[in-house]
C-alpha atoms as a PDB file:
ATOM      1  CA  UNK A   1     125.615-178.213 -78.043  1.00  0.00           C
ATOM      2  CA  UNK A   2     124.063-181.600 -77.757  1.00  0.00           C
ATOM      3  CA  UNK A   3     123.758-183.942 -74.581  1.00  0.00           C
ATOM      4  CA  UNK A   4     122.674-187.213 -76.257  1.00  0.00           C
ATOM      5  CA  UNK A   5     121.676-190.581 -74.428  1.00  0.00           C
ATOM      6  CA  UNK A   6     125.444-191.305 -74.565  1.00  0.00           C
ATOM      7  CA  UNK A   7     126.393-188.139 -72.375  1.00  0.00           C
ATOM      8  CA  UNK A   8     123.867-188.756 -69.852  1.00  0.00           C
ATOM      9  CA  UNK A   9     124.864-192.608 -69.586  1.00  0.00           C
ATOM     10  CA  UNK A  10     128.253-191.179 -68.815  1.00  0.00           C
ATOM     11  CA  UNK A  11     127.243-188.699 -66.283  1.00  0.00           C
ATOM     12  CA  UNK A  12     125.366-191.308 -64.393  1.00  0.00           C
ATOM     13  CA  UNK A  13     128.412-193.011 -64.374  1.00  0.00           C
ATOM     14  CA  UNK A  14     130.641-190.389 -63.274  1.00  0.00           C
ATOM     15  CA  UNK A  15     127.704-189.850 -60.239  1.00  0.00           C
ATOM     16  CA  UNK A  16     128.136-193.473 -59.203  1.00  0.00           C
ATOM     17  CA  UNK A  17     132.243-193.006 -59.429  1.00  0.00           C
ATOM     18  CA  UNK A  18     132.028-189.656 -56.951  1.00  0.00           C
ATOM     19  CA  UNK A  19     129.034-191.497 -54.824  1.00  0.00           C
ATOM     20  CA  UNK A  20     131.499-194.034 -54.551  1.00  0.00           C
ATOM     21  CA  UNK A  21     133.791-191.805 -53.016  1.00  0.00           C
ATOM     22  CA  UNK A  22     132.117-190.800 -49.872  1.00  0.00           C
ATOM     23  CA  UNK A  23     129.451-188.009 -51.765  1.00  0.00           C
ATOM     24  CA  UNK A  24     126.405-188.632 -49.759  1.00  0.00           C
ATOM     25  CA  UNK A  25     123.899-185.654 -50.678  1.00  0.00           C
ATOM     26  CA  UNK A  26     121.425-186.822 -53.023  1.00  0.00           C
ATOM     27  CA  UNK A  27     120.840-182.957 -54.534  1.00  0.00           C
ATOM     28  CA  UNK A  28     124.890-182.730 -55.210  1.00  0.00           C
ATOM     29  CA  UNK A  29     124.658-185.790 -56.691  1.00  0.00           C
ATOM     30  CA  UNK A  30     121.632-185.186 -58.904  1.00  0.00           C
ATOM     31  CA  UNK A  31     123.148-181.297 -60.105  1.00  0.00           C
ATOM     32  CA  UNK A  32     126.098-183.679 -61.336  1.00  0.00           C
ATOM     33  CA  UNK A  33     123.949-186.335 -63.308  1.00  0.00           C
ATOM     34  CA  UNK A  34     122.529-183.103 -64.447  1.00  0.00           C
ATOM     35  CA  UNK A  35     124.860-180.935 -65.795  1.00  0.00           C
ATOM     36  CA  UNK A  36     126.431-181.556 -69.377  1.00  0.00           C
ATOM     37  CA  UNK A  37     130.146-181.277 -68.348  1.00  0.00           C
ATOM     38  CA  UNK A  38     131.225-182.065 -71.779  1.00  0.00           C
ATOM     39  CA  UNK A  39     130.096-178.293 -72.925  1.00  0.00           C
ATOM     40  CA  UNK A  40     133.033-177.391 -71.594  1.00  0.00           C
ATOM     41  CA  UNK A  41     135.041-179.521 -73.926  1.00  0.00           C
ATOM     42  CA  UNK A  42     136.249-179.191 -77.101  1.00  0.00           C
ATOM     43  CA  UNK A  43     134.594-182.438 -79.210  1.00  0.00           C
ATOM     44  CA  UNK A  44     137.832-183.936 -79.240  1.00  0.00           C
ATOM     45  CA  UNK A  45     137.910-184.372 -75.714  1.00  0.00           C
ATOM     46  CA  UNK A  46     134.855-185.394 -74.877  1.00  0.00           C
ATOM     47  CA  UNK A  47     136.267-188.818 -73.435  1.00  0.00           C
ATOM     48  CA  UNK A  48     137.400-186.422 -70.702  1.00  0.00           C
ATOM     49  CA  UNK A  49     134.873-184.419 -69.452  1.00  0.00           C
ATOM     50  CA  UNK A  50     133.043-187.478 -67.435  1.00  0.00           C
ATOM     51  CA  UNK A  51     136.466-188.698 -66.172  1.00  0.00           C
ATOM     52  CA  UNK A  52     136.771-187.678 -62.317  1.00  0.00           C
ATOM     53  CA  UNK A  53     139.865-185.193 -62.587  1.00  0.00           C
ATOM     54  CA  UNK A  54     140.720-182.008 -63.241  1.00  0.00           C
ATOM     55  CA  UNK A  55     141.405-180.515 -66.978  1.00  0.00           C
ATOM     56  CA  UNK A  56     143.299-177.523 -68.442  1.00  0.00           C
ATOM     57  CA  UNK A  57     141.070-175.016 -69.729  1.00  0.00           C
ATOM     58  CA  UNK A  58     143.914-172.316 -70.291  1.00  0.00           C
ATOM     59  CA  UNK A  59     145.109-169.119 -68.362  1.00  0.00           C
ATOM     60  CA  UNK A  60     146.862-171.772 -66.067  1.00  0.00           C
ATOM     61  CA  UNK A  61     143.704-173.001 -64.670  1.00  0.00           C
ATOM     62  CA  UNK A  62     141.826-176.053 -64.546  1.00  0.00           C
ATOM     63  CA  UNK A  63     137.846-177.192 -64.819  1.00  0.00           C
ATOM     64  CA  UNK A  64     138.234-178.878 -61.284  1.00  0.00           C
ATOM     65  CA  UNK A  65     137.625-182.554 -60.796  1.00  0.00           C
ATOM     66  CA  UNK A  66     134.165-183.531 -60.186  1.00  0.00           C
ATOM     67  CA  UNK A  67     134.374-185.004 -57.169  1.00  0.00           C
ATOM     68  CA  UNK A  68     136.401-181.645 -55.444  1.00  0.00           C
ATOM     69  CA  UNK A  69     133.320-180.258 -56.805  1.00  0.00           C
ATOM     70  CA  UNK A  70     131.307-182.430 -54.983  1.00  0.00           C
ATOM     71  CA  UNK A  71     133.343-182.250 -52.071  1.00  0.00           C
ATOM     72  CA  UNK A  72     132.992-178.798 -51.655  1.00  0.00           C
ATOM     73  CA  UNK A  73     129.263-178.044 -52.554  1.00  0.00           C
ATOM     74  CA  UNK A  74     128.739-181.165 -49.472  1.00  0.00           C
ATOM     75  CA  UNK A  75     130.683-179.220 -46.978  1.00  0.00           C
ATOM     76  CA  UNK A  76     128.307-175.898 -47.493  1.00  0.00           C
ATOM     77  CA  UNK A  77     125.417-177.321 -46.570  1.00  0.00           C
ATOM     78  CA  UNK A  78     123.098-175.422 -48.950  1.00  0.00           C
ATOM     79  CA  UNK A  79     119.675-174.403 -48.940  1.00  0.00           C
ATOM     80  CA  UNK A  80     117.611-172.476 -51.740  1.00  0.00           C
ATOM     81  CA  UNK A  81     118.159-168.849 -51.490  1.00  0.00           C
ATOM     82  CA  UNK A  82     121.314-169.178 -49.706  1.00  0.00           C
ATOM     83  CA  UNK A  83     122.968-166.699 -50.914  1.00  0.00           C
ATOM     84  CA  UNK A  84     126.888-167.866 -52.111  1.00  0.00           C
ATOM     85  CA  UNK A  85     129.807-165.853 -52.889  1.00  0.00           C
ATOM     86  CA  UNK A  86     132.131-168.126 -55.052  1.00  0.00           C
ATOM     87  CA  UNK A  87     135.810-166.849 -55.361  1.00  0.00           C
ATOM     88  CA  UNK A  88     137.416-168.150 -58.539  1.00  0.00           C
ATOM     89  CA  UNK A  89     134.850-168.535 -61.679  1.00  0.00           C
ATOM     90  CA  UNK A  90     137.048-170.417 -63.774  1.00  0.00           C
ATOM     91  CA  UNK A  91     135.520-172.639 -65.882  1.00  0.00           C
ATOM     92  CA  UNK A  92     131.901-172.066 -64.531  1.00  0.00           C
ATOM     93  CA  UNK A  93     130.951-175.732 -63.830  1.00  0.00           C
ATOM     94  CA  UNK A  94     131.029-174.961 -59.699  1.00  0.00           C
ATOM     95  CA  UNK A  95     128.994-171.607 -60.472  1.00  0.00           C
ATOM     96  CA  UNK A  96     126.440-174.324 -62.509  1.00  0.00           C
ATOM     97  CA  UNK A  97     126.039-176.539 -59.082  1.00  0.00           C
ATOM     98  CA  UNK A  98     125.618-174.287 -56.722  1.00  0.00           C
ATOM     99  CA  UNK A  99     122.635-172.357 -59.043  1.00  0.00           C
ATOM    100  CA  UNK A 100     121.275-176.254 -59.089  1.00  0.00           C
ATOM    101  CA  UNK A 101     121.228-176.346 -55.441  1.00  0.00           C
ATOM    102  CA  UNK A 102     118.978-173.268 -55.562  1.00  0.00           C
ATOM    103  CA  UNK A 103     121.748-170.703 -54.431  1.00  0.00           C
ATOM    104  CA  UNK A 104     122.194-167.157 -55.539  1.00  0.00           C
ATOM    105  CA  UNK A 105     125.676-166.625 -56.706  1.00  0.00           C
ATOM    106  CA  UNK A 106     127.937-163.980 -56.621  1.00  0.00           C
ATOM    107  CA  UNK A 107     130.891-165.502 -58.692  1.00  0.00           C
ATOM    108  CA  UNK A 108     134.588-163.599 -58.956  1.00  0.00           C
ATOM    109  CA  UNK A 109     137.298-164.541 -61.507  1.00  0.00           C
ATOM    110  CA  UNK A 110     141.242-162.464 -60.893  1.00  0.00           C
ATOM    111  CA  UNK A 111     141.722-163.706 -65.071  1.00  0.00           C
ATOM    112  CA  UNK A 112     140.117-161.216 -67.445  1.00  0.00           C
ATOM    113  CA  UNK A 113     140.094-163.563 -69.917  1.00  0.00           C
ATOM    114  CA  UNK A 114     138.353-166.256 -68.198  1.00  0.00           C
ATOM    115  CA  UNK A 115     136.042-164.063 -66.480  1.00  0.00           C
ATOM    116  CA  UNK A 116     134.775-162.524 -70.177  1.00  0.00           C
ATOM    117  CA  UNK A 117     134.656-166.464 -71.974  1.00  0.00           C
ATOM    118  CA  UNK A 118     132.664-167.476 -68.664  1.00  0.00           C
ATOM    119  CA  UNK A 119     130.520-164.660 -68.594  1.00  0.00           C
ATOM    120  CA  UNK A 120     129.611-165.200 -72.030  1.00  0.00           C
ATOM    121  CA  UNK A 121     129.176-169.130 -71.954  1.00  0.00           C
ATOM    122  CA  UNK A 122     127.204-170.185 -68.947  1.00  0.00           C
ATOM    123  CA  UNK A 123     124.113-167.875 -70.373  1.00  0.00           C
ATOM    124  CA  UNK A 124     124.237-170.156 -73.756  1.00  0.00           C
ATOM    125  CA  UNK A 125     124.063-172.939 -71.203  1.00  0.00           C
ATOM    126  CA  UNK A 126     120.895-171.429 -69.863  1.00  0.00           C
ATOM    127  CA  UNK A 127     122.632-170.330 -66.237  1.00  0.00           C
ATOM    128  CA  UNK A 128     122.668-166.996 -65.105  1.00  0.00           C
ATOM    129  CA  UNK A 129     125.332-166.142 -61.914  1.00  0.00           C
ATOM    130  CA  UNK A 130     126.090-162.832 -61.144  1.00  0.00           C
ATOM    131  CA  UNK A 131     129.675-162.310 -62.341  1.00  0.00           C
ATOM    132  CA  UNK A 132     132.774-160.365 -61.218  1.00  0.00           C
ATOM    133  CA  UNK A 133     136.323-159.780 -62.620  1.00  0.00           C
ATOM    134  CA  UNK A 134     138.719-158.648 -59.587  1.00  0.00           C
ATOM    135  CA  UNK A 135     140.508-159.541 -56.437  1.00  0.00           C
ATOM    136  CA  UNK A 136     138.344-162.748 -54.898  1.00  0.00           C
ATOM    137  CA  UNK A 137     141.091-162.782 -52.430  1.00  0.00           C
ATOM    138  CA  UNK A 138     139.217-159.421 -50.912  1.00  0.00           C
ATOM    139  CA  UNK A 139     135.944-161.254 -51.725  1.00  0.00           C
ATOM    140  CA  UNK A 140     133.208-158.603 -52.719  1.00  0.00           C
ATOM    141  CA  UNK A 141     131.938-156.601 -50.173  1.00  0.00           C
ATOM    142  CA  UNK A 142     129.219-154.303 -51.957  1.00  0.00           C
ATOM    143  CA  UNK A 143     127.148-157.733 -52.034  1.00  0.00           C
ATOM    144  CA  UNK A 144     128.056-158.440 -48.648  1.00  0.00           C
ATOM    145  CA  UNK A 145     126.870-160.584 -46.145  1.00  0.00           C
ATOM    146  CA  UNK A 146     126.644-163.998 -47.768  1.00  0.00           C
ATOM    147  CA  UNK A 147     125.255-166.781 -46.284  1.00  0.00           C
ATOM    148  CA  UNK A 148     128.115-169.026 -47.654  1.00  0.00           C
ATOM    149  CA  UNK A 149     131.233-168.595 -49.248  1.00  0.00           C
ATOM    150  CA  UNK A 150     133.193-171.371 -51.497  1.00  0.00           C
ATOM    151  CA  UNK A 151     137.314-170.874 -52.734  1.00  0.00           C
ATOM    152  CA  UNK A 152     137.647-172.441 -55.562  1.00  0.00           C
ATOM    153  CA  UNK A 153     141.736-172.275 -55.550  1.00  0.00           C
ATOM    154  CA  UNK A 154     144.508-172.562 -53.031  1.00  0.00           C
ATOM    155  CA  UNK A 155     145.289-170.152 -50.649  1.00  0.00           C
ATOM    156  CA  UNK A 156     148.261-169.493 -48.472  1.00  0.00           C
ATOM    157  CA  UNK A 157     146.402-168.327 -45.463  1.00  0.00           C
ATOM    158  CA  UNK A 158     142.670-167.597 -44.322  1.00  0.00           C
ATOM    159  CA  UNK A 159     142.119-163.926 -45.667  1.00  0.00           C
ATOM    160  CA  UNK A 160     140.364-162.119 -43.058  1.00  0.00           C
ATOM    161  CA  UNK A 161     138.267-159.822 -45.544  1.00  0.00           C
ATOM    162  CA  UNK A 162     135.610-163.386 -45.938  1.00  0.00           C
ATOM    163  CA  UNK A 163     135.562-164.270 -43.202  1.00  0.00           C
ATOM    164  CA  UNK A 164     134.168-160.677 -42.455  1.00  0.00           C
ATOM    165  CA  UNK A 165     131.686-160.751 -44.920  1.00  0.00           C
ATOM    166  CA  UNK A 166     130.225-164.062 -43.865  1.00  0.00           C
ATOM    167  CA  UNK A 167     126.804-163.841 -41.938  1.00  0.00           C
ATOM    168  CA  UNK A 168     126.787-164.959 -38.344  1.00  0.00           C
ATOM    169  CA  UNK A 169     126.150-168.549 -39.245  1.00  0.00           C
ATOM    170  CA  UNK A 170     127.561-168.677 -42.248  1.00  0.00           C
ATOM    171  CA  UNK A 171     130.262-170.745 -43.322  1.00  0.00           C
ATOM    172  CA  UNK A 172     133.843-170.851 -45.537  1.00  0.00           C
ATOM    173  CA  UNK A 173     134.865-173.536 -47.737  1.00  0.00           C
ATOM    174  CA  UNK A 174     138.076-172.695 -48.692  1.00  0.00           C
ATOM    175  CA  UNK A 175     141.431-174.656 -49.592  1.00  0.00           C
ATOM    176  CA  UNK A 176     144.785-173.823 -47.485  1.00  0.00           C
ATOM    177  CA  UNK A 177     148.578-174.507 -47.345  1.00  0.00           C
ATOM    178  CA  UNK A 178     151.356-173.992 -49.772  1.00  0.00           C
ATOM    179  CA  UNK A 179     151.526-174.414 -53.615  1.00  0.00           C
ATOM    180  CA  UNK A 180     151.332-177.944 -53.710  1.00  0.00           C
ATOM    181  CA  UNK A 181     149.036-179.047 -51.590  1.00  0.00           C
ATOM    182  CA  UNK A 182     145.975-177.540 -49.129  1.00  0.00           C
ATOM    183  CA  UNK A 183     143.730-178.820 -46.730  1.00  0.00           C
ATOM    184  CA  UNK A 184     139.841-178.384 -47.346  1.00  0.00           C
ATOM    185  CA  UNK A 185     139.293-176.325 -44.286  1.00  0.00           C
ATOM    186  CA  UNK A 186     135.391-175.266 -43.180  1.00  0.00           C
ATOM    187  CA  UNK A 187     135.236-172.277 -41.180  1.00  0.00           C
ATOM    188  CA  UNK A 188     131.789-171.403 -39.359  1.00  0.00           C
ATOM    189  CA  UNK A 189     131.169-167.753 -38.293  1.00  0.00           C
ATOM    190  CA  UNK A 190     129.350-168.767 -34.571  1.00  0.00           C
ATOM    191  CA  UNK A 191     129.456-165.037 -34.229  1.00  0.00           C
ATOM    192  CA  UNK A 192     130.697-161.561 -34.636  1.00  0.00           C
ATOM    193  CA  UNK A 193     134.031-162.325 -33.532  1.00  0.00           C
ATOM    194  CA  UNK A 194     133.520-165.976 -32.786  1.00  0.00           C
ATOM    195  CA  UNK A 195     134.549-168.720 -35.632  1.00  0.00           C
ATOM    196  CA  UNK A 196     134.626-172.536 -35.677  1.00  0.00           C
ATOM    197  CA  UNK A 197     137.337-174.119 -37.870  1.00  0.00           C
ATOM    198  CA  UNK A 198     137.294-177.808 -39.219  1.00  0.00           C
ATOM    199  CA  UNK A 199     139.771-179.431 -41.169  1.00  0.00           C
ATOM    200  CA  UNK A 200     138.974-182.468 -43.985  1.00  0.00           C
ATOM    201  CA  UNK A 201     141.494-184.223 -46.535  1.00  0.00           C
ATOM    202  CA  UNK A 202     144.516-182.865 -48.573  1.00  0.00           C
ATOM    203  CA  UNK A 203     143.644-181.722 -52.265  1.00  0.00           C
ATOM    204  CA  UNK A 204     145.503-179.738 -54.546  1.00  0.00           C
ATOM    205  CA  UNK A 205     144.204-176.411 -56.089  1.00  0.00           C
ATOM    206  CA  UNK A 206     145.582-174.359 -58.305  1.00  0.00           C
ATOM    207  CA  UNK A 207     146.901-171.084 -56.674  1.00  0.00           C
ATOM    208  CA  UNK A 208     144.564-168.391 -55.186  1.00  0.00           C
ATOM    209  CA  UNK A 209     145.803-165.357 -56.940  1.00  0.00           C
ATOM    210  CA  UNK A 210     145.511-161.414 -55.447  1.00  0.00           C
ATOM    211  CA  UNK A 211     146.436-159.140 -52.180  1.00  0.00           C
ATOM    212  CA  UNK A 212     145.864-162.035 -50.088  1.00  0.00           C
ATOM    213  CA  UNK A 213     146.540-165.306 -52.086  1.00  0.00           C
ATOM    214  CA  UNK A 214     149.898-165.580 -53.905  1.00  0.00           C
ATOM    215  CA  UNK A 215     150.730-162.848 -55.622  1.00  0.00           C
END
């Protein structure tokens, strides 16, 4: 795997592309100029990997664009040691930010066969999540409470089992509305049975499978 002066000229380029966009926090913006997105690619491809959009990487799902990416590790506010549950693995490349942004990560994937290609990749890449094959609609409550939580695909609904394992003061980044299109919704826990919901711009996910996504 190499990441020659080429790659990184692209990456910086891609950072000025999502900056452009309305990315404002200088650490998300530096774990993206840092992180060789074009691992994930076969060498064919590699014209892709710095392009801001999404890309198949099989089992129906995608490597999500960068600036969603972006989007999302903004809204979560992190701070080393936070500790993150992420809900949809995928390709790794989220899991790979939030470790940059000095989180501990608790990462789930509902696809076996994602979940075992992931688990095995991001250590050759030097990054070392904890990982999870189930249900992330349930999230994962033997880890439970997490300071943060971050849905990585689109859900129908807000499932109650996250929001349950937040921390009081802890927040949800998670995607909702139908199969075509969600709203980034942020969802504050201001206490045990207090939470404070804010809504952001349409994007479009792919679908948050389990119990409480679409089955």
């Amino acid at each position: 795997m190499e990441d020659s002066y080429r790659h990184k000229g692209m990456r910086r380029q891609l950072v000025k592309t999502v900056q452009a966009q309305g990315i404002t926090d200088e650490r998300v913006l530096a774990a993206i100029g840092k992180i060789p997105r074009h691992f994930f690619f076969e060498n064919a491809l590699v014209e892709h990997a710095y392009e801001d959009k999404a890309f198949p990487i099989g089992a129906g799902q995608t490597i999500s664009q960068p600036y969603t990416v972006a989007f999302q590790s903004q809204l979560l506010q992190i701070k080393p040691g936070d500790k993150i549950l992420e809900i949809g693995t995928g390709s790794g490349y989220q899991a790979i930010v939030l470790l940059e942004l000095g989180a501990e990560v608790y990462t789930i994937e509902y696809q076996k066969t994602l979940y075992e290609h992931t688990k095995s990749f991001l250590p050759k890449m030097g990054y070392k999540p904890n990982f999870f094959y189930g249900d992330g609609s349930q999230g994962l409550s033997r880890f439970a409470p997490y300071d943060k939580i971050i849905v990585t695909a689109g859900a129908p609904t807000v499932p109650n089992a996250l929001i349950d394992q937040l921390k009081v003061g802890g927040c949800l980044v998670i995607p909702v509305g139908n199969q075509k299109t969600q709203q980034m919704m942020r969802i504050t826990k201001t206490g045990e049975s207090k939470i404070k919901s804010e809504v952001f711009k349409d994007f479009k996910f792919v679908p948050l499978l389990g119990d409480d996504g679409w089955k």
